[in-house]
PDB file of N, CA and C in Angstrom:
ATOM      1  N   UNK A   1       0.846  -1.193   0.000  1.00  0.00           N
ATOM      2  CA  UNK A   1       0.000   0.000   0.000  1.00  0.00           C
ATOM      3  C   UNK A   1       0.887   1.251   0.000  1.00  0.00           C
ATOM      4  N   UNK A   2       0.792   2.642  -0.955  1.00  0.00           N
ATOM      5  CA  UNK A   2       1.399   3.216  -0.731  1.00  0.00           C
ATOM      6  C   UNK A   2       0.628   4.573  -0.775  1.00  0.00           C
ATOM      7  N   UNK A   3       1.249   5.223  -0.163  1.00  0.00           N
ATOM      8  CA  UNK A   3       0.439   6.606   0.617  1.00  0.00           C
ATOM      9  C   UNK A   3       0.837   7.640  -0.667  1.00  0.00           C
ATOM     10  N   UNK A   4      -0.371   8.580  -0.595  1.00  0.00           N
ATOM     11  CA  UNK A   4      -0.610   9.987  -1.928  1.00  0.00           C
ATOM     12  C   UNK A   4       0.847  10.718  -1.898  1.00  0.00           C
ATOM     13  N   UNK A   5       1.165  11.095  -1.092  1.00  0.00           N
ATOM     14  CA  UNK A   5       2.980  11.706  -0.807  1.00  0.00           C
ATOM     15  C   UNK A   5       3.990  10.860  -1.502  1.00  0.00           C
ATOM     16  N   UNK A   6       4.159   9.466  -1.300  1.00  0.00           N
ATOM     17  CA  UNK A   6       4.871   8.592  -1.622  1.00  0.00           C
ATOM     18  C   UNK A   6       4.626   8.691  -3.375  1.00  0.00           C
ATOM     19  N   UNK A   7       3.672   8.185  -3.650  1.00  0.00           N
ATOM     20  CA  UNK A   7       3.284   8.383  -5.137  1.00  0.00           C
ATOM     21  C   UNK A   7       3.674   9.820  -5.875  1.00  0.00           C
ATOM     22  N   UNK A   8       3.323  11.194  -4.951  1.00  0.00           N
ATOM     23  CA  UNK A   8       3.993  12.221  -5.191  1.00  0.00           C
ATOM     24  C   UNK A   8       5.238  12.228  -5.682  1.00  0.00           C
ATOM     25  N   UNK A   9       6.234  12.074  -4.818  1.00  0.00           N
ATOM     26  CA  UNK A   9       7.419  12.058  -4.818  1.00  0.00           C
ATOM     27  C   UNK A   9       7.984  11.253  -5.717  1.00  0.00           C
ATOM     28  N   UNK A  10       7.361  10.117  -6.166  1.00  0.00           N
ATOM     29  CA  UNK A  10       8.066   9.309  -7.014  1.00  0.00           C
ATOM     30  C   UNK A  10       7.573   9.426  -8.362  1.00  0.00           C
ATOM     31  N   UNK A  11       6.463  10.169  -8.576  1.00  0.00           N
ATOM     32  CA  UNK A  11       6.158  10.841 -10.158  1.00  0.00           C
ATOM     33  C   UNK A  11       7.346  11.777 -10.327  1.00  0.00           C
ATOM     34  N   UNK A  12       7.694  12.811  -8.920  1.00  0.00           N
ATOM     35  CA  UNK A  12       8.660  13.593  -9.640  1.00  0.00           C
ATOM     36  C   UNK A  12      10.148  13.554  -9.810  1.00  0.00           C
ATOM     37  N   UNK A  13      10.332  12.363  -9.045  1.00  0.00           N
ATOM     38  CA  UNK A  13      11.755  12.137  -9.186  1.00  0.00           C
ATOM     39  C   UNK A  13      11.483  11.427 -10.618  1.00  0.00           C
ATOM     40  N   UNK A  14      10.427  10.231 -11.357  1.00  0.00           N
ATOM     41  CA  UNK A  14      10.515  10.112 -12.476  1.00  0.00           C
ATOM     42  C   UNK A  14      10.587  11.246 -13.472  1.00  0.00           C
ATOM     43  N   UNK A  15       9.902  12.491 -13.486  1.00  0.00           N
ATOM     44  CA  UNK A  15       9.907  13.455 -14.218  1.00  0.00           C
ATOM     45  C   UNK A  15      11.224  14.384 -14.403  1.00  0.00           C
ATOM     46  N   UNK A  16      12.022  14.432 -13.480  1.00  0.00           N
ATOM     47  CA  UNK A  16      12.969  14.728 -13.538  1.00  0.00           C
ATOM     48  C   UNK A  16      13.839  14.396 -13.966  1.00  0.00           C
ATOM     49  N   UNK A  17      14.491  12.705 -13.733  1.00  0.00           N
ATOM     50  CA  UNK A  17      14.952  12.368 -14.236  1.00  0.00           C
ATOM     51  C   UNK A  17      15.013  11.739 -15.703  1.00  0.00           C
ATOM     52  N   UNK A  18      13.422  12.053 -16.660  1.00  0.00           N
ATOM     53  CA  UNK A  18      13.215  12.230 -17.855  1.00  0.00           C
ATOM     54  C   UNK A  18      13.918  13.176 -18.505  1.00  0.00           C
ATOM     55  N   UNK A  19      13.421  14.638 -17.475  1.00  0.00           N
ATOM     56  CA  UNK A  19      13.758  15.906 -17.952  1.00  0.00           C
ATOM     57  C   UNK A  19      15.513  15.553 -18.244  1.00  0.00           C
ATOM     58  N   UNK A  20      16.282  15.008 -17.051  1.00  0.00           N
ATOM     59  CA  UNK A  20      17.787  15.253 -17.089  1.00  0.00           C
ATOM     60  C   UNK A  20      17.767  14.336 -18.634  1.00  0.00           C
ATOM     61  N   UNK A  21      17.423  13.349 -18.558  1.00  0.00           N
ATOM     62  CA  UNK A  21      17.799  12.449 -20.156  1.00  0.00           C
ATOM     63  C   UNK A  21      17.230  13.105 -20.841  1.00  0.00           C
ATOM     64  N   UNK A  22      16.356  13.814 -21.263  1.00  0.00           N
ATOM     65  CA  UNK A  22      15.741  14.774 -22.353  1.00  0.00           C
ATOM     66  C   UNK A  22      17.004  15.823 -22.648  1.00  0.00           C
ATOM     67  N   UNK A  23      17.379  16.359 -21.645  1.00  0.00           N
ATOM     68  CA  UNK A  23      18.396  17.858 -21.781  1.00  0.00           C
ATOM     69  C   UNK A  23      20.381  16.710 -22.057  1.00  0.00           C
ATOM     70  N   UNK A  24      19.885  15.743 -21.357  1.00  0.00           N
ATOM     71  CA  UNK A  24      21.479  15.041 -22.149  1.00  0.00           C
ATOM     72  C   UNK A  24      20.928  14.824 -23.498  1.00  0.00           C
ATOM     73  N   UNK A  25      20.113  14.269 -23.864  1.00  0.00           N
ATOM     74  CA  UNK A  25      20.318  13.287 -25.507  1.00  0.00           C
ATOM     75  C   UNK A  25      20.112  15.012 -26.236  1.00  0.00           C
ATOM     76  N   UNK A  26      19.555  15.906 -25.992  1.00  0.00           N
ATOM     77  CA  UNK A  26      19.681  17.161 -26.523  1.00  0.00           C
ATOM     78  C   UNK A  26      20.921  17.808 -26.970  1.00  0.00           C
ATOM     79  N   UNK A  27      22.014  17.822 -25.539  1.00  0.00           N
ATOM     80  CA  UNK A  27      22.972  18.439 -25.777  1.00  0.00           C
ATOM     81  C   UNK A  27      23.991  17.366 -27.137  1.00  0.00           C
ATOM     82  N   UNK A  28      23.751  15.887 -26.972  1.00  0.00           N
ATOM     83  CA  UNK A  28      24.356  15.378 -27.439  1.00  0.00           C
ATOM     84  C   UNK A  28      23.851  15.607 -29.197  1.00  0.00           C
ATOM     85  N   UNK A  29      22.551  15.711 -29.704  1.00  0.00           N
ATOM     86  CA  UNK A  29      22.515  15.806 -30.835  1.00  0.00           C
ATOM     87  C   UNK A  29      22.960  17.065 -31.501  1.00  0.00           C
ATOM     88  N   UNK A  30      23.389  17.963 -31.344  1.00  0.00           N
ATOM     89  CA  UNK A  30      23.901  18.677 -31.832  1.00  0.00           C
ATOM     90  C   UNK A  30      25.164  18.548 -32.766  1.00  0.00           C
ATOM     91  N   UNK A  31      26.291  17.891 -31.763  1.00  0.00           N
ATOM     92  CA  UNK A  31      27.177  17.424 -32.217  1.00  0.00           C
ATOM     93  C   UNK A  31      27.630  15.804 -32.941  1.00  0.00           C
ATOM     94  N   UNK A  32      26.411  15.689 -32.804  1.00  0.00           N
ATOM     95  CA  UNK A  32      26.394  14.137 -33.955  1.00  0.00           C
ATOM     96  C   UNK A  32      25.986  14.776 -35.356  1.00  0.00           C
ATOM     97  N   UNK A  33      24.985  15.681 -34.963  1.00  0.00           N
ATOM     98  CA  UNK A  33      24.307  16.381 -36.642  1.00  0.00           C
ATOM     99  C   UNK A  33      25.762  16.540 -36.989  1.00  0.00           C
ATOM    100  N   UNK A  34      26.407  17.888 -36.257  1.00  0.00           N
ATOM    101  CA  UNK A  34      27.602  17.985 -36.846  1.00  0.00           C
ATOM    102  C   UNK A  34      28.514  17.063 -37.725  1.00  0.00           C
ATOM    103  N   UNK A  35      28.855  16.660 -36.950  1.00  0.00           N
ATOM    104  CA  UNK A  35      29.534  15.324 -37.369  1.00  0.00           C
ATOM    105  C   UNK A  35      29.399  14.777 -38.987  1.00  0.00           C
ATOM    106  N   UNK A  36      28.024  14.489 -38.833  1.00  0.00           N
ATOM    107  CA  UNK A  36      27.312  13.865 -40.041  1.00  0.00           C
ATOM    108  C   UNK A  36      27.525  14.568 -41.038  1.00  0.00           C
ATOM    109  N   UNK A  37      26.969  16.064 -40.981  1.00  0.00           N
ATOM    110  CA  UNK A  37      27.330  16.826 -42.036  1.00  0.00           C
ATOM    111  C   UNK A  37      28.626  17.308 -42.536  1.00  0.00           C
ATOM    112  N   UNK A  38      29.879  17.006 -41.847  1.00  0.00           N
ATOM    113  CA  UNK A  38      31.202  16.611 -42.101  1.00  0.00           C
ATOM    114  C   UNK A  38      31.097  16.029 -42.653  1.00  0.00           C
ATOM    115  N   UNK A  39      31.119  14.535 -42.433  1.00  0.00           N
ATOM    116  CA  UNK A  39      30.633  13.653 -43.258  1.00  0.00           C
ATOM    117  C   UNK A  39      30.373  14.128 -44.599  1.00  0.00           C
ATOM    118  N   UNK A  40      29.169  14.373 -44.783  1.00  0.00           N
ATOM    119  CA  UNK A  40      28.634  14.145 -46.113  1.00  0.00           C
ATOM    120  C   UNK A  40      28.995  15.777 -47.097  1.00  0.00           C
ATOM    121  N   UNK A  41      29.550  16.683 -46.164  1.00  0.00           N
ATOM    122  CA  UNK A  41      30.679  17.579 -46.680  1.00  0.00           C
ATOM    123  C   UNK A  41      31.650  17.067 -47.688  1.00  0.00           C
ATOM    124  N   UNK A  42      32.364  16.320 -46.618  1.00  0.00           N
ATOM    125  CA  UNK A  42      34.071  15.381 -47.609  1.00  0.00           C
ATOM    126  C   UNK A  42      33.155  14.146 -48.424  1.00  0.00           C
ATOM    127  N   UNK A  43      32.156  13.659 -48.357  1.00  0.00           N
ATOM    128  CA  UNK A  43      31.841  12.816 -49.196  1.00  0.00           C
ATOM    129  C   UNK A  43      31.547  13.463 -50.978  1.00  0.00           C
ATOM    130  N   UNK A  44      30.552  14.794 -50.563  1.00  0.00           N
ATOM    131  CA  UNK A  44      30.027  15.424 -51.600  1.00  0.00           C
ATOM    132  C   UNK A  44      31.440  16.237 -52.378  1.00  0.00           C
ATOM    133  N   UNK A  45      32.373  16.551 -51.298  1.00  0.00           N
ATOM    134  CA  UNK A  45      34.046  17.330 -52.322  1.00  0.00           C
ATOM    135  C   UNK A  45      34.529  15.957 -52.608  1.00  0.00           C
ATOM    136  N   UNK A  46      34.987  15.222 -52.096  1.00  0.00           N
ATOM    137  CA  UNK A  46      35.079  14.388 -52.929  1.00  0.00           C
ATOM    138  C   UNK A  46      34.739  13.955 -54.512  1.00  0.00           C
ATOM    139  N   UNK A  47      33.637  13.704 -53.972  1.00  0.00           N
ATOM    140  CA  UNK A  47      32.650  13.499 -55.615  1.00  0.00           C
ATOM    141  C   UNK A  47      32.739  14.272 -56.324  1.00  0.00           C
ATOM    142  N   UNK A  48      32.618  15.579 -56.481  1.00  0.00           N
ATOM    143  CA  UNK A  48      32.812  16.849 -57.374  1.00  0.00           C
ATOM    144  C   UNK A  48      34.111  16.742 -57.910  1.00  0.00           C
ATOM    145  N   UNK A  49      34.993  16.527 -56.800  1.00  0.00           N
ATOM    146  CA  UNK A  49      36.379  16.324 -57.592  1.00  0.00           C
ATOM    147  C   UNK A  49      36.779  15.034 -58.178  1.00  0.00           C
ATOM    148  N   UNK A  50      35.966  13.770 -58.010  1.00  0.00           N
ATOM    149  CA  UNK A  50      35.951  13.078 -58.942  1.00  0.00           C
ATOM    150  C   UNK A  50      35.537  13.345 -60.214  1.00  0.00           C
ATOM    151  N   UNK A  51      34.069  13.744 -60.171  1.00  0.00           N
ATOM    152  CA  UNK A  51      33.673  14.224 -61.301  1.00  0.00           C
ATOM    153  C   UNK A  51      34.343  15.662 -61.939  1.00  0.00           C
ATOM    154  N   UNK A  52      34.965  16.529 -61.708  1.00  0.00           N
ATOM    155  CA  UNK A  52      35.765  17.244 -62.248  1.00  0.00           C
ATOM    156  C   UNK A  52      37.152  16.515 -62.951  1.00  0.00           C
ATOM    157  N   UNK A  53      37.534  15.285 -62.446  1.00  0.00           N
ATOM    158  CA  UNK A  53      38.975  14.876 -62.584  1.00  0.00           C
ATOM    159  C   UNK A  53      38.085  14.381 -63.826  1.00  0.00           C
ATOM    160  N   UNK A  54      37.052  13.707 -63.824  1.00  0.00           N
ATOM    161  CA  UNK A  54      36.466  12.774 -65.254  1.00  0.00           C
ATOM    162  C   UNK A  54      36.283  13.689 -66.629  1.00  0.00           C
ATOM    163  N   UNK A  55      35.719  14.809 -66.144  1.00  0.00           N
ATOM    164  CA  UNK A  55      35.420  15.497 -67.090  1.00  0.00           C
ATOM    165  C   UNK A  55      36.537  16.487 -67.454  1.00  0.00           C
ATOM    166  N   UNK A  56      37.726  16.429 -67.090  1.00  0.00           N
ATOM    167  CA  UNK A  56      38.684  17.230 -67.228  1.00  0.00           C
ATOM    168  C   UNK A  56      39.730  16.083 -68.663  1.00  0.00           C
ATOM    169  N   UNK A  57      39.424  15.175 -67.839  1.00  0.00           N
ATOM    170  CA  UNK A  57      40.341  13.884 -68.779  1.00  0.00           C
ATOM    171  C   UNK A  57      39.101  13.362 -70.198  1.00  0.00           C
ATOM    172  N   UNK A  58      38.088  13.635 -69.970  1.00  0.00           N
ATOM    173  CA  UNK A  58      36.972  13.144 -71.059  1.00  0.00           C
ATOM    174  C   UNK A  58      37.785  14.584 -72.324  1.00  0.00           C
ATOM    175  N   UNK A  59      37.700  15.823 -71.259  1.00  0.00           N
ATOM    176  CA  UNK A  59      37.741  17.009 -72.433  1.00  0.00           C
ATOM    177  C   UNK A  59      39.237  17.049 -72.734  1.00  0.00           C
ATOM    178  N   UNK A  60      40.393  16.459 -72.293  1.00  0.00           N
ATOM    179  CA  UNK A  60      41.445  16.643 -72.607  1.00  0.00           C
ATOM    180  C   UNK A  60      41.915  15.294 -74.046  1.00  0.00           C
ATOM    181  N   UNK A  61      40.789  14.465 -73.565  1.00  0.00           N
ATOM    182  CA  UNK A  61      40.977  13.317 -74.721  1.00  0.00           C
ATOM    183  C   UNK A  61      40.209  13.256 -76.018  1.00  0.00           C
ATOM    184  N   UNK A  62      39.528  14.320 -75.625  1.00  0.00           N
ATOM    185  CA  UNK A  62      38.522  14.854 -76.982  1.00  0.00           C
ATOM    186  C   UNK A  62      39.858  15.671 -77.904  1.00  0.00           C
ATOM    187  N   UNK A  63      40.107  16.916 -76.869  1.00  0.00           N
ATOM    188  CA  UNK A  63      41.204  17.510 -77.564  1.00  0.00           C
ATOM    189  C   UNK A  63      42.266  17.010 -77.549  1.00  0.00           C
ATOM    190  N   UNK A  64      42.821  15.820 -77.626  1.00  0.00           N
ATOM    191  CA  UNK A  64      43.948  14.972 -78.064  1.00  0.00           C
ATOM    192  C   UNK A  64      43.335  14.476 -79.421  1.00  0.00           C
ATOM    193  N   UNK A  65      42.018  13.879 -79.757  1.00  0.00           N
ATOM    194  CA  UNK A  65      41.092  13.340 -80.334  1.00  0.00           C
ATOM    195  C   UNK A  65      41.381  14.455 -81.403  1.00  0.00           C
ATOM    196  N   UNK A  66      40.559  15.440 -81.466  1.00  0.00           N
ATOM    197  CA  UNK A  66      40.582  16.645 -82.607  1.00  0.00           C
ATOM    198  C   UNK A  66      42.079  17.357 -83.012  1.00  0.00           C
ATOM    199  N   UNK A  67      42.750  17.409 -81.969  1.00  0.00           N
ATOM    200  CA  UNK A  67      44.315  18.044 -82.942  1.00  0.00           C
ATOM    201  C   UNK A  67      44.817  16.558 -83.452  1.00  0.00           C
ATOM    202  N   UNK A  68      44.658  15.353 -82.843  1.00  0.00           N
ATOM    203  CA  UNK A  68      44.971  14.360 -84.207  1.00  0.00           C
ATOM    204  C   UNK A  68      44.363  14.470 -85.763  1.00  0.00           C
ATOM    205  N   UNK A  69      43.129  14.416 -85.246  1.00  0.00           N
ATOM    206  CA  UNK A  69      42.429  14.590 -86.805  1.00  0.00           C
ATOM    207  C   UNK A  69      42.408  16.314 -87.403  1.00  0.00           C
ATOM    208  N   UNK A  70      43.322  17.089 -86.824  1.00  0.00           N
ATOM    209  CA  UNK A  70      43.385  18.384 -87.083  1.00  0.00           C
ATOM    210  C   UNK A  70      44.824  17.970 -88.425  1.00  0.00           C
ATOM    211  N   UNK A  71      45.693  17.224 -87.384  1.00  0.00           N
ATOM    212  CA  UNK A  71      46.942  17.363 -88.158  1.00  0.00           C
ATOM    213  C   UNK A  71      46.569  16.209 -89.265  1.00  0.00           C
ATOM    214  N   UNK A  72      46.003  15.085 -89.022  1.00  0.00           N
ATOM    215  CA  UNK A  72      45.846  13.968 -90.457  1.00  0.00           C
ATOM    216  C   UNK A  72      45.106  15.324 -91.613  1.00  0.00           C
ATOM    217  N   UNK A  73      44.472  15.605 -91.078  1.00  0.00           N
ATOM    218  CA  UNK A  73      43.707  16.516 -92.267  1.00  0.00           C
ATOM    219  C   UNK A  73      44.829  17.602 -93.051  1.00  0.00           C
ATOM    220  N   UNK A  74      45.712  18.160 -92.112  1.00  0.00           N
ATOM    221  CA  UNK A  74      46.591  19.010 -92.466  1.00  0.00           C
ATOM    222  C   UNK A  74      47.466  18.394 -93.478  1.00  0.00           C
ATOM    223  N   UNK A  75      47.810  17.256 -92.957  1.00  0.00           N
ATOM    224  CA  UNK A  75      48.971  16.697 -93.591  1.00  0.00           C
ATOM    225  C   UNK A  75      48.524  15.598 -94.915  1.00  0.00           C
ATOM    226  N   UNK A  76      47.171  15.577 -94.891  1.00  0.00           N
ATOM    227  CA  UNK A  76      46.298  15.357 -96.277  1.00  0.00           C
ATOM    228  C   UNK A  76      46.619  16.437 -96.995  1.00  0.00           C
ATOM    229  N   UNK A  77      46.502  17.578 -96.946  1.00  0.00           N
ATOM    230  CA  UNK A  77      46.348  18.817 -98.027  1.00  0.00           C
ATOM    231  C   UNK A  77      47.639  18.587 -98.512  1.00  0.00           C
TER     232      UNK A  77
END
């Protein structure tokens, strides 16, 4: 059997100690977002500079491509 005070007291020590885990997992997400978006920062430069390195070597082999057939043509005339 437990008395209206007793029940009191132990709603608010539960509530409290919600509140304290509410205000930790709080402080902690902040710096996980962070994190993450580091993450997917160096993932996304990365990629760009992959795809820049591709398209740098696609357009440099085009123009290897066209001054060959620049000079066969030349050296036709």
């Amino acid at each position: 059997l437990t008395y209206p005070a007793e029940e009191e007291e132990e709603k608010e020590r539960c509530e409290c100690s919600r509140d304290r885990l509410k205000s930790q997992s709080n402080a902690l997400e902040p710096q996980s977002h962070n994190l993450t978006s580091k993450a997917t920062v160096i993932k996304v430069w990365c990629l760009h500079n992959v795809l820049l390195l591709a398209n740098y070597l696609e357009f440099k082999s085009t123009l290897t491509g066209l001054m060959t057939l620049a000079n066969r043509t030349t050296a036709t005339r």
